[in-house]
N, C-alpha and C. Protein backbone atom coordinates (compact mmCIF):
# COMPACT_ATOMS: atom_id res chain seq x y z
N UNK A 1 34.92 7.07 -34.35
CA UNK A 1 33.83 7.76 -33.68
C UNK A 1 32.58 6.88 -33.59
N UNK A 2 31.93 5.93 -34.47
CA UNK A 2 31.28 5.25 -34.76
C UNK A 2 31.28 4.14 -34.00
N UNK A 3 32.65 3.87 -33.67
CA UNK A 3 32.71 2.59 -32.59
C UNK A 3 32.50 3.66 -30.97
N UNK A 4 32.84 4.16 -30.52
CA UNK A 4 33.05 5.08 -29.43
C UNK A 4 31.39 4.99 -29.41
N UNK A 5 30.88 5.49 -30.05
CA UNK A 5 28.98 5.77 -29.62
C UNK A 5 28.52 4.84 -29.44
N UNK A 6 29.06 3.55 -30.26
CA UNK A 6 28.27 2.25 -30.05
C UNK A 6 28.50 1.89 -28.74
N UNK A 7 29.67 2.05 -28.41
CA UNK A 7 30.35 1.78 -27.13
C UNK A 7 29.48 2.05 -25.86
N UNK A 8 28.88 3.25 -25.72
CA UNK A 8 28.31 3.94 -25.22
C UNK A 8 26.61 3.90 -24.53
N UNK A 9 26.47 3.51 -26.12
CA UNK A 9 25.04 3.07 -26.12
C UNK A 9 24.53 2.06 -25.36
N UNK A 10 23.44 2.25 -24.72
CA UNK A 10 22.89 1.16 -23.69
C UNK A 10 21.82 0.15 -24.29
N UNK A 11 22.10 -0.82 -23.69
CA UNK A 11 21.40 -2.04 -24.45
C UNK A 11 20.00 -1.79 -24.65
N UNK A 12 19.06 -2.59 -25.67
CA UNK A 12 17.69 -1.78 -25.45
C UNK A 12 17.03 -3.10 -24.94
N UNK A 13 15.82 -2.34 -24.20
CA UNK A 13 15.30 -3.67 -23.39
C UNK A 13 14.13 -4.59 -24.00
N UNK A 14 14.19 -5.65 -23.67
CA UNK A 14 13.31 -6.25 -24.54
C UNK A 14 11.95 -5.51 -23.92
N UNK A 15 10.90 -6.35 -25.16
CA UNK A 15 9.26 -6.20 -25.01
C UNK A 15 9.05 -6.49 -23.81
N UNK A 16 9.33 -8.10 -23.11
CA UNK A 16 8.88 -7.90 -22.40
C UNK A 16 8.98 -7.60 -20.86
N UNK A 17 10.36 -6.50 -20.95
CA UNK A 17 10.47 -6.43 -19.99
C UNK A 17 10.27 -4.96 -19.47
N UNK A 18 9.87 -4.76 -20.94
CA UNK A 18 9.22 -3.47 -20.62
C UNK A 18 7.59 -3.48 -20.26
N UNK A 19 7.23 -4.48 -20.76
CA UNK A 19 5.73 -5.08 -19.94
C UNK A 19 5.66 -5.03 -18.76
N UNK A 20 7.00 -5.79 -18.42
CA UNK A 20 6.50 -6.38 -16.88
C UNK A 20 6.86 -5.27 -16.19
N UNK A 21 7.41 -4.45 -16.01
CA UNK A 21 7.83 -3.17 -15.81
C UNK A 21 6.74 -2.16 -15.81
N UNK A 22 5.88 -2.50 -16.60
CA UNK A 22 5.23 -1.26 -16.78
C UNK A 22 3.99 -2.10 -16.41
N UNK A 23 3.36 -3.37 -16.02
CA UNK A 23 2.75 -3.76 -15.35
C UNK A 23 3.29 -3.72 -13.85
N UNK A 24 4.05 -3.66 -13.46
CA UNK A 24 4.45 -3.32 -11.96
C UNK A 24 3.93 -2.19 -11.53
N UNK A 25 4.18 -0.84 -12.84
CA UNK A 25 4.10 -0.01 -11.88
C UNK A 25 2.78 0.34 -12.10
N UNK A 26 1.64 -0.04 -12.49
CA UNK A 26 0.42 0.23 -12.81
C UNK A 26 -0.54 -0.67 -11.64
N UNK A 27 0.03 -1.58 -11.17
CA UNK A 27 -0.36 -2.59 -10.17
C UNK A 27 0.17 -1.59 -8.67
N UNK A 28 1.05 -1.23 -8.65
CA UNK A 28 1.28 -0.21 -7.70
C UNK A 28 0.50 0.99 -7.34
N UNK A 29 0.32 1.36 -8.70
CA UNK A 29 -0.52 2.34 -8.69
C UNK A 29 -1.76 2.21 -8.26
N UNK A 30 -2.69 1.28 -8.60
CA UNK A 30 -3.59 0.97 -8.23
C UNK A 30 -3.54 0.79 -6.62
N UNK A 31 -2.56 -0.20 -6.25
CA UNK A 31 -2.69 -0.66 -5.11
C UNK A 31 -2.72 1.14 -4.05
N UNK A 32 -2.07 2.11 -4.51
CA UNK A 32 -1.91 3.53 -3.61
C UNK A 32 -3.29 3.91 -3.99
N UNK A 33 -4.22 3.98 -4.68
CA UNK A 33 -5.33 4.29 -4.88
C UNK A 33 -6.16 3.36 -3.93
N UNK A 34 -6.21 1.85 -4.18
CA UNK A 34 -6.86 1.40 -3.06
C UNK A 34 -6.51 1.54 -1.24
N UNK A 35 -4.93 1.60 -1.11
CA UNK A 35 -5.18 2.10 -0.04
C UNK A 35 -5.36 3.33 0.74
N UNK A 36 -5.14 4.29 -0.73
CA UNK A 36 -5.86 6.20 0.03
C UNK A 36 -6.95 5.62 0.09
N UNK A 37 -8.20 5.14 -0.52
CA UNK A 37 -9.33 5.07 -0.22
C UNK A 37 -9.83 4.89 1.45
N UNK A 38 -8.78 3.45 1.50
CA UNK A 38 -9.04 2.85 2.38
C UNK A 38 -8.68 3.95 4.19
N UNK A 39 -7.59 4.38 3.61
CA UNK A 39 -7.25 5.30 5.01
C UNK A 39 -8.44 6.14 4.82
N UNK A 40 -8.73 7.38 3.85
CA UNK A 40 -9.43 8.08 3.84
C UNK A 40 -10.97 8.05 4.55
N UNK A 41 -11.30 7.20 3.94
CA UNK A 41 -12.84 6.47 4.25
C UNK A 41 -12.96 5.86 5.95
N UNK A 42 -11.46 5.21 6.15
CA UNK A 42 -11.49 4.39 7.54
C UNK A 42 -12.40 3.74 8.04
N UNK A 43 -13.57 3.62 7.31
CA UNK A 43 -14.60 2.43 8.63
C UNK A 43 -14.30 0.91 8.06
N UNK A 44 -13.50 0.04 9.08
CA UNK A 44 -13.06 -1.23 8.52
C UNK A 44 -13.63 -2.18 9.09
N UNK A 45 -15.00 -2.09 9.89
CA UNK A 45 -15.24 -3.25 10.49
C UNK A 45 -16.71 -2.79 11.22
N UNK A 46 -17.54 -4.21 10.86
CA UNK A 46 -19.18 -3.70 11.16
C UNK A 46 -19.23 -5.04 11.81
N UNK A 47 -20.02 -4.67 12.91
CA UNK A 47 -20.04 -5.65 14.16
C UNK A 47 -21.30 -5.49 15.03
N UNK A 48 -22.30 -6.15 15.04
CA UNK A 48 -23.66 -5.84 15.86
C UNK A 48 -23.66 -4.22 16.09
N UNK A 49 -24.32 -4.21 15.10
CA UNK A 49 -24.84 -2.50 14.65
C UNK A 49 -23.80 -1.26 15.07
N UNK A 50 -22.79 -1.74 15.02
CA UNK A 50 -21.52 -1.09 15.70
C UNK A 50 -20.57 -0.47 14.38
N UNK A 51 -20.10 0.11 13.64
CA UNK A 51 -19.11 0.33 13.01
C UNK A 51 -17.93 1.16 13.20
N UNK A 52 -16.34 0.46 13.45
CA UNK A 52 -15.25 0.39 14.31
C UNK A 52 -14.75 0.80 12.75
N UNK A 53 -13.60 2.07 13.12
CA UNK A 53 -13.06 2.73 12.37
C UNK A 53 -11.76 3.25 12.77
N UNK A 54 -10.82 3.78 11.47
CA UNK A 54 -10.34 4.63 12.08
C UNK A 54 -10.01 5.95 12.33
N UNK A 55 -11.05 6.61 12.17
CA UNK A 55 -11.33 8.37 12.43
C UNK A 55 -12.71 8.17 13.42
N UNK A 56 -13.37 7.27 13.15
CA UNK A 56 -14.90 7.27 13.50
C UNK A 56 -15.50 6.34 13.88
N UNK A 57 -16.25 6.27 15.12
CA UNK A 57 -16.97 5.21 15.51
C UNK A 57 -18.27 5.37 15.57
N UNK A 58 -19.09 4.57 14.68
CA UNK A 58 -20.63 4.99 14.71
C UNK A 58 -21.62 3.60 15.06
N UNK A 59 -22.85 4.06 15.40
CA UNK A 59 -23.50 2.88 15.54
C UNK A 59 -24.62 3.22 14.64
N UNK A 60 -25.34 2.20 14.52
CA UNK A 60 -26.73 1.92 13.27
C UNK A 60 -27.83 2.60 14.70
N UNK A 61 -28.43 3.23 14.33
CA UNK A 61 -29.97 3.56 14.77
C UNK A 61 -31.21 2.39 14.65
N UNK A 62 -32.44 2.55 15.14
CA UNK A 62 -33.79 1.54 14.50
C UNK A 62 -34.13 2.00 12.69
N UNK A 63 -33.36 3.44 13.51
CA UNK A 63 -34.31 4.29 11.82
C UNK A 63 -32.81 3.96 10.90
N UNK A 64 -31.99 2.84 10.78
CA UNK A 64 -30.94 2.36 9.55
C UNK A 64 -30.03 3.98 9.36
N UNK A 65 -30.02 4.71 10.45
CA UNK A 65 -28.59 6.65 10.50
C UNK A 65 -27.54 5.94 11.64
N UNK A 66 -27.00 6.49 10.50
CA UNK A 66 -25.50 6.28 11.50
C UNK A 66 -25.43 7.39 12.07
N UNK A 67 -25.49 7.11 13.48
CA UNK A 67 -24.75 7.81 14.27
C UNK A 67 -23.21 8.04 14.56
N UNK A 68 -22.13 8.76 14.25
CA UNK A 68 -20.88 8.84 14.12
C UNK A 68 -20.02 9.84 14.54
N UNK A 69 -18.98 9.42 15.87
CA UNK A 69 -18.65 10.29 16.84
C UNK A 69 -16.81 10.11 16.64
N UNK A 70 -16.03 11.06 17.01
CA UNK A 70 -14.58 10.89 16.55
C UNK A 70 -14.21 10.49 17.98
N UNK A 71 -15.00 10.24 18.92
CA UNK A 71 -14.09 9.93 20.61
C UNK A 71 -14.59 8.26 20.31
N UNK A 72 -13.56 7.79 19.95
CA UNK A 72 -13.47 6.42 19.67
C UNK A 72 -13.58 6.03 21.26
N UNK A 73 -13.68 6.37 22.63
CA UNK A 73 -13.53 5.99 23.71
C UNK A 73 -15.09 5.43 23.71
N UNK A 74 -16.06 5.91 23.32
CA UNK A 74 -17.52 5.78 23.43
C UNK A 74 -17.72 4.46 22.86
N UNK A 75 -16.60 3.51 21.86
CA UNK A 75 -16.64 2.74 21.13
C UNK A 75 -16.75 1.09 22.56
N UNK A 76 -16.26 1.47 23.97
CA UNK A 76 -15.71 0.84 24.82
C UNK A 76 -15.30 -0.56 24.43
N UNK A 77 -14.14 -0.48 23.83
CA UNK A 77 -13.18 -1.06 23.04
C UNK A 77 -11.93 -0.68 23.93
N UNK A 78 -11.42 -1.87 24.99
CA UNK A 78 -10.73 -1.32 25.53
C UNK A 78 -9.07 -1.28 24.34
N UNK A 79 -8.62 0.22 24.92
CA UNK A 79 -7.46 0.56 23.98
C UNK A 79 -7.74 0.79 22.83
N UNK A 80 -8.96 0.54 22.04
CA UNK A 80 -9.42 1.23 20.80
C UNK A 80 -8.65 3.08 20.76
N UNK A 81 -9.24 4.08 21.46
CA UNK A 81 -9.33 5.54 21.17
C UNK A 81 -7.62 5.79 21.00
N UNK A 82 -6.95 4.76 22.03
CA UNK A 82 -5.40 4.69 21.19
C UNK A 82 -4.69 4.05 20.97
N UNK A 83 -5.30 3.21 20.43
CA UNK A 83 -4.50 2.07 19.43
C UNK A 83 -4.66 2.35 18.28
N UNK A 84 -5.99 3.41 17.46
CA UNK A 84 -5.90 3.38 16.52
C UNK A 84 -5.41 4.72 15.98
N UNK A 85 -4.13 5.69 16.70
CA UNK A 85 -3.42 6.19 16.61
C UNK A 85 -2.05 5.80 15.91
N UNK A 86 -1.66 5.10 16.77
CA UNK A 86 -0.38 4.28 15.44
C UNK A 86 -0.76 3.71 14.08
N UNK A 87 -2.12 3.01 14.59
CA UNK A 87 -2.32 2.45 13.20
C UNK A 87 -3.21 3.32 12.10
N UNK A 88 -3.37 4.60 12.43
CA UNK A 88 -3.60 5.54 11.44
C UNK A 88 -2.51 6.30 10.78
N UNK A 89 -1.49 6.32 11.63
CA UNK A 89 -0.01 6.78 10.97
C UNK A 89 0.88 5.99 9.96
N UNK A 90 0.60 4.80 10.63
CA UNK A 90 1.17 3.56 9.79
C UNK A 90 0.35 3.42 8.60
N UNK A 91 -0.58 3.25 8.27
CA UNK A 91 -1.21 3.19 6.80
C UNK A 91 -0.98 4.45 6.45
N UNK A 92 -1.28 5.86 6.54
CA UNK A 92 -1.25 6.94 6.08
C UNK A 92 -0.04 7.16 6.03
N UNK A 93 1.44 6.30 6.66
CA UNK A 93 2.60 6.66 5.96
C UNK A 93 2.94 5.80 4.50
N UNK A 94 2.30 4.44 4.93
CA UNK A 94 2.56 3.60 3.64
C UNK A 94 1.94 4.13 2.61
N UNK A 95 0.75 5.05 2.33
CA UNK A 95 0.32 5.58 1.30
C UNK A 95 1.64 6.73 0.47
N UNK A 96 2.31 7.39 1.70
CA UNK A 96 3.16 8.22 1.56
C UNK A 96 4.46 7.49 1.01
N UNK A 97 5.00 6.63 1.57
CA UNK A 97 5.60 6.07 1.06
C UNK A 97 5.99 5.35 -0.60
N UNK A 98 4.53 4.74 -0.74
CA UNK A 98 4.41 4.28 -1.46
C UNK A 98 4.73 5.37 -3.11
N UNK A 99 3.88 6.34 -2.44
CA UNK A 99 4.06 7.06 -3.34
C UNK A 99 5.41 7.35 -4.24
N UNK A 100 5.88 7.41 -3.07
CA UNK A 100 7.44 8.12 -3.21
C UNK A 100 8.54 6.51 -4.51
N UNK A 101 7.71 6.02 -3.72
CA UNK A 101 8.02 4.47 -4.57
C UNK A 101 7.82 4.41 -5.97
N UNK A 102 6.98 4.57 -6.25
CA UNK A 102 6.07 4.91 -6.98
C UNK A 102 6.62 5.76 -7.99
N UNK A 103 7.20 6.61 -7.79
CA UNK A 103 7.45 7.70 -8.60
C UNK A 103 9.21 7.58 -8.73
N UNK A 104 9.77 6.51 -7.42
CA UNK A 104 10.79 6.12 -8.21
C UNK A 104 10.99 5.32 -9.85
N UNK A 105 10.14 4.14 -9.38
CA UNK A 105 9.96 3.23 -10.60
C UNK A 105 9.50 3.86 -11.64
N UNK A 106 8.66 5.05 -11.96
CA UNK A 106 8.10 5.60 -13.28
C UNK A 106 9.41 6.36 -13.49
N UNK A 107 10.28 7.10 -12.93
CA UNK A 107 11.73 8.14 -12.66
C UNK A 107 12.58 7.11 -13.73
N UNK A 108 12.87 6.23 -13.17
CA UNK A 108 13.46 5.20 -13.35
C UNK A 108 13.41 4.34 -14.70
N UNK A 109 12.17 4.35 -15.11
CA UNK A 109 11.67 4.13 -16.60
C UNK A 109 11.88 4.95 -17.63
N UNK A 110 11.26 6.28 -17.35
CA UNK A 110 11.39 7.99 -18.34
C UNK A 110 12.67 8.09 -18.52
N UNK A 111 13.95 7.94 -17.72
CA UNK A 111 15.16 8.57 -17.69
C UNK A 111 15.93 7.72 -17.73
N UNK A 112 16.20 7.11 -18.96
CA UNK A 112 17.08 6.01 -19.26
C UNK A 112 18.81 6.42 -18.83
N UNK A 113 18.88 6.78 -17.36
CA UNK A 113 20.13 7.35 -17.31
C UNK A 113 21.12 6.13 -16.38
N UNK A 114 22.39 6.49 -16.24
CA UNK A 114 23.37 5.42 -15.48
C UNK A 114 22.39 4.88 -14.19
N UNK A 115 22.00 6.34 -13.38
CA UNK A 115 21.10 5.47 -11.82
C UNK A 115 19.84 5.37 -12.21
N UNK A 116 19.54 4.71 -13.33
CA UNK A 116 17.91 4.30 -13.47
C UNK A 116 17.87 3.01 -13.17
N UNK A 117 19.05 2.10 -12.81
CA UNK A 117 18.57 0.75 -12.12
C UNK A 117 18.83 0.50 -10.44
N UNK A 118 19.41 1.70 -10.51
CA UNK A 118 19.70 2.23 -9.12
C UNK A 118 18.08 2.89 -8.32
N UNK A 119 17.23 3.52 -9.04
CA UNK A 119 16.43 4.29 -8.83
C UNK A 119 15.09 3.06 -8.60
N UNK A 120 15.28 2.37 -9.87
CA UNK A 120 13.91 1.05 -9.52
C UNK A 120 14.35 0.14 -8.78
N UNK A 121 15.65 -0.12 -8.30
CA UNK A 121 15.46 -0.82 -6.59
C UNK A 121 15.34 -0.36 -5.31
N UNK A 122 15.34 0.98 -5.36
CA UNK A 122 15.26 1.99 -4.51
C UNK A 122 13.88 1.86 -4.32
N UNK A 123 13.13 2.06 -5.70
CA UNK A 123 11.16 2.47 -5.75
C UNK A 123 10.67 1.24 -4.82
N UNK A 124 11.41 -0.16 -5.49
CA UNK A 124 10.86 -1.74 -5.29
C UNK A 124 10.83 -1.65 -3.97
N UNK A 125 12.30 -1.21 -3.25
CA UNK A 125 12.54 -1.53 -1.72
C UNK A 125 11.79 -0.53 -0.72
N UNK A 126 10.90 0.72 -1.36
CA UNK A 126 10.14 1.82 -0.78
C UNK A 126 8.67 0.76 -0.69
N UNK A 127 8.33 0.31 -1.90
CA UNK A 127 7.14 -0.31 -2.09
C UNK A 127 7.26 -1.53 -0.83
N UNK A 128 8.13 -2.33 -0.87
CA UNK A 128 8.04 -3.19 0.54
C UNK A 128 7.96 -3.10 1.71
N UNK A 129 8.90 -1.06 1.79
CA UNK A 129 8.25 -0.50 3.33
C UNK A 129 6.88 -0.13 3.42
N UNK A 130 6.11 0.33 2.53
CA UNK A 130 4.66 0.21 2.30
C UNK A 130 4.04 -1.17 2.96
N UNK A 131 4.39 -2.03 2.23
CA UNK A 131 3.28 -3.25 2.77
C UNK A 131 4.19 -3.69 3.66
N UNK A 132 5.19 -3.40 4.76
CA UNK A 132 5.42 -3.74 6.04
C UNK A 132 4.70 -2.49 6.89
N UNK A 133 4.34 -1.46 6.45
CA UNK A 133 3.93 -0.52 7.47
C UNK A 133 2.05 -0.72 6.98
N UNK A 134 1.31 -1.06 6.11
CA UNK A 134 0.08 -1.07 5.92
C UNK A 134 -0.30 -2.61 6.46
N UNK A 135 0.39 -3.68 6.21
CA UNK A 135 0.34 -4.54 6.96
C UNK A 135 0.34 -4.92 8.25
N UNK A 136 0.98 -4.22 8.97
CA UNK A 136 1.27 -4.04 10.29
C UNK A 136 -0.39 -3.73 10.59
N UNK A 137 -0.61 -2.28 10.08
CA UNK A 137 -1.68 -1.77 10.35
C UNK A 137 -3.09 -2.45 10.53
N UNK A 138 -3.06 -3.04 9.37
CA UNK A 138 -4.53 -3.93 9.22
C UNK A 138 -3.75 -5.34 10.16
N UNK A 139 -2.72 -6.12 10.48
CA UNK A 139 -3.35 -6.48 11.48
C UNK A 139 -3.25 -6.56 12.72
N UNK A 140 -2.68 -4.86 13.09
CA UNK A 140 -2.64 -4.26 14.61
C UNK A 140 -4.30 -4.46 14.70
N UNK A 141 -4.84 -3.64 13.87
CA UNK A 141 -6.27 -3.47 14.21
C UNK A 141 -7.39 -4.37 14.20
N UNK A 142 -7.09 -5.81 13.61
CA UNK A 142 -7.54 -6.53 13.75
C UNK A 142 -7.67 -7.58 15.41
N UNK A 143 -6.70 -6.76 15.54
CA UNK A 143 -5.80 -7.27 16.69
C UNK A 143 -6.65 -6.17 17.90
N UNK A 144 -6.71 -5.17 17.73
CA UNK A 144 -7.40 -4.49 18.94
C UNK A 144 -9.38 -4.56 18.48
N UNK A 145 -9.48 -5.20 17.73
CA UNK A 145 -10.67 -5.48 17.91
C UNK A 145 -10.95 -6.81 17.72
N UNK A 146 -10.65 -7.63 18.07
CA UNK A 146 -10.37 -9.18 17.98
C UNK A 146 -11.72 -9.57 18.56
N UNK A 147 -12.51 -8.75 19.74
CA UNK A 147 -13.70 -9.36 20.26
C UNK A 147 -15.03 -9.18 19.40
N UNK A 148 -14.57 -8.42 18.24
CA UNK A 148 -15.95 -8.20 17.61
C UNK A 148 -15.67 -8.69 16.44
N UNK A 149 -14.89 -9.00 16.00
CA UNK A 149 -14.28 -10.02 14.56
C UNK A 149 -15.41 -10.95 14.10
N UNK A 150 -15.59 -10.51 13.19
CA UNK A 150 -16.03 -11.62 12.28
C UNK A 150 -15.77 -11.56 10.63
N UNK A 151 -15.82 -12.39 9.47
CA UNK A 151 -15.00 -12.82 8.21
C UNK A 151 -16.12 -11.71 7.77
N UNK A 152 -17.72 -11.68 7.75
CA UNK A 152 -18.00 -10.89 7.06
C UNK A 152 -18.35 -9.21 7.67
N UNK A 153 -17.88 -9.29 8.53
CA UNK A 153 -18.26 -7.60 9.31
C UNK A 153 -16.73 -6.92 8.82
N UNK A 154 -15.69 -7.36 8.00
CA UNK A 154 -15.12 -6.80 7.44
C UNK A 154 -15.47 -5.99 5.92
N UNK A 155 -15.20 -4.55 6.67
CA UNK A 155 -15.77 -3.84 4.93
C UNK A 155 -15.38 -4.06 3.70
N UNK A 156 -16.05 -3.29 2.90
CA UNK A 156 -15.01 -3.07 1.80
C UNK A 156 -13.70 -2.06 2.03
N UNK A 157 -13.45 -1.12 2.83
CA UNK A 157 -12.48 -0.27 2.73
C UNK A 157 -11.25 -1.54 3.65
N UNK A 158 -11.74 -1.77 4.58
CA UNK A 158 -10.87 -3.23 5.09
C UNK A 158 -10.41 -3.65 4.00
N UNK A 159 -10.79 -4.34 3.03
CA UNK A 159 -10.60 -5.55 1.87
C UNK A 159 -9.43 -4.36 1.01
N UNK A 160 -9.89 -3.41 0.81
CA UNK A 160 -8.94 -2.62 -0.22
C UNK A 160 -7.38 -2.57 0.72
N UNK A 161 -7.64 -2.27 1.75
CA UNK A 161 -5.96 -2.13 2.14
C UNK A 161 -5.83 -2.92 2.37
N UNK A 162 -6.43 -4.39 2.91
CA UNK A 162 -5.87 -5.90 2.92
C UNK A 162 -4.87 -6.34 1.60
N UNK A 163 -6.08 -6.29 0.25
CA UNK A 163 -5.42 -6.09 -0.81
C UNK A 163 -4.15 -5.24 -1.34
N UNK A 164 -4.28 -3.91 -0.73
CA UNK A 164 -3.31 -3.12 -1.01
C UNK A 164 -2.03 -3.67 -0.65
N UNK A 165 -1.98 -3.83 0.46
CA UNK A 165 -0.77 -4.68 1.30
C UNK A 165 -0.44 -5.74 0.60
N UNK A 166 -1.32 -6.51 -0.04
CA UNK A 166 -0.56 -7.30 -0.67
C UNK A 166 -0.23 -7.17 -1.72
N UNK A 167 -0.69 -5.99 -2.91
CA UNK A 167 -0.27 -5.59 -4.15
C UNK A 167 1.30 -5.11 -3.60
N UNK A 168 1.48 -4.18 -2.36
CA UNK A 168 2.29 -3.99 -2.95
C UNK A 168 3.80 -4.55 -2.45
N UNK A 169 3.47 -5.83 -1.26
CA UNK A 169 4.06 -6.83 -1.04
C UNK A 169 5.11 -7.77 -3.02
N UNK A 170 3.93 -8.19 -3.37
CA UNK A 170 4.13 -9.06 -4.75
C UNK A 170 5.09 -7.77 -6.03
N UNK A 171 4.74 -6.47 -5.87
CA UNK A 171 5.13 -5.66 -6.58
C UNK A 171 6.32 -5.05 -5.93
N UNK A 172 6.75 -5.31 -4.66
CA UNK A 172 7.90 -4.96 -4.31
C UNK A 172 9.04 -5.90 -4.51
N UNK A 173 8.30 -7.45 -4.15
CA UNK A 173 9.38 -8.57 -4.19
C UNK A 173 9.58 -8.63 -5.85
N UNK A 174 8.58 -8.15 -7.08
CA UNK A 174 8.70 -8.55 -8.45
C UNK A 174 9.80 -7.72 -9.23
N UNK A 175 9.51 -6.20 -8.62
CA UNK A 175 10.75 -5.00 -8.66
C UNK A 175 12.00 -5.32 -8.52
N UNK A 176 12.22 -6.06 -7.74
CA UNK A 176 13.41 -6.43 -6.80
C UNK A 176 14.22 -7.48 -7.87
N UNK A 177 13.04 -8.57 -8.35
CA UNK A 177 13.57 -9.69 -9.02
C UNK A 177 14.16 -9.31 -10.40
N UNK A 178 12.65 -8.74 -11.28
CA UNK A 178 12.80 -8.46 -12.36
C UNK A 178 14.22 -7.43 -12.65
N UNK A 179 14.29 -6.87 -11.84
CA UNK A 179 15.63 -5.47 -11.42
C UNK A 179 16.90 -6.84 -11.73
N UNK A 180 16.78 -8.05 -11.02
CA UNK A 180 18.19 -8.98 -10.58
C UNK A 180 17.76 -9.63 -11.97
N UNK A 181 16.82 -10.03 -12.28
CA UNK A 181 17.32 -10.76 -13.78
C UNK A 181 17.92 -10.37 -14.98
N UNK A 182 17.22 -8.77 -15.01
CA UNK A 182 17.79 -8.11 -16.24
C UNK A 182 19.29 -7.57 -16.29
N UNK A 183 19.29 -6.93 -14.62
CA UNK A 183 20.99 -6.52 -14.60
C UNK A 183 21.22 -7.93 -13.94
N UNK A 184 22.33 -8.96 -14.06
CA UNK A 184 22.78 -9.50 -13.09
C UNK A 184 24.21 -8.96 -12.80
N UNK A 185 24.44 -9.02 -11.42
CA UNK A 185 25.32 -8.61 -10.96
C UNK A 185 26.95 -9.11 -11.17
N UNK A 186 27.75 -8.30 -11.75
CA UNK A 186 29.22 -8.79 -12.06
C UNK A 186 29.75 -9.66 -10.67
């Protein structure tokens, strides 16, 4: 009986791979926090008293009030009022996504069961549709406003899903790896 349980028993994982593991998914986490912000908030780009968004297009006043109107057409940005239709779906799915990712890899940790290495390449490979669909996004839109571009008229809510995209780029490809080093495949 004693041999039979041992039998059974699943290997235990080292320190540090329960680190890196549990630094993945905390780097993920973050990264879905920076990019809800970033959808939420949407103004990604300030351009001669202009600020180009995506819910809202406002301009600066003499008196420093934003003025801020949702008919992005007023922005005369040609293809702005719908271009930034896809690319509000596309980040606001990668947030969704991500999530779902997200909650594989923690699933996947808690429940030391047969599909728990099944479950964190599943989370890893959700997290990479994230930063192919938030990526896209930031630079469709960079892309439909290309005439007012400049390095610093990018916001901070810009910079967070720039970043985001790439957290969770590095945290999808690290999922993926760390997943292939620990199990290698028969």
């Amino acid at each position: 009986k004693a041999q039979r349980l041992l039998a059974h028993r699943r290997p235990q994982k080292s320190f540090f791979e329960t680190l890196i593991r549990s630094l993945i998914i905390l780097c993920v986490a973050i990264a879905v926090v920076l990019s809800s912000i970033s959808v939420c908030d949407g103004r990604w780009l300030f351009a001669r008293g202009q600020l180009f968004g995506l819910w809202h297009f406002c301009t600066v006043s003499n008196g420093s009030v934003l003025k801020c109107v949702t008919d992005l057409s007023l922005a005369k940005v040609e293809g702005l009022s719908v271009g930034v239709i896809p690319i509000r779906s596309m980040v606001s799915f990668a947030v969704v996504v991500a999530i779902f990712g997200l909650e594989l890899l923690m699933v996947s940790q808690v429940c030391e069961d047969a599909n728990a290495r099944r479950k964190w390449s599943m989370g890893s490979v959700l997290i990479l549709g994230s930063f192919l669909l938030s990526a896209t996004g930031v630079l469709s839109f960079s892309i439909l406003v290309k005439d007012h571009l400049t390095f610093t008229g990018f916001t901070l809510t810009y910079w967070c899903e720039f970043i985001a995209a790439f957290l969770f780029f590095l945290n999808g490809i690290s999922g993926l790896h760390i997943n292939s080093l620990t199990h290698p495949r028969n």
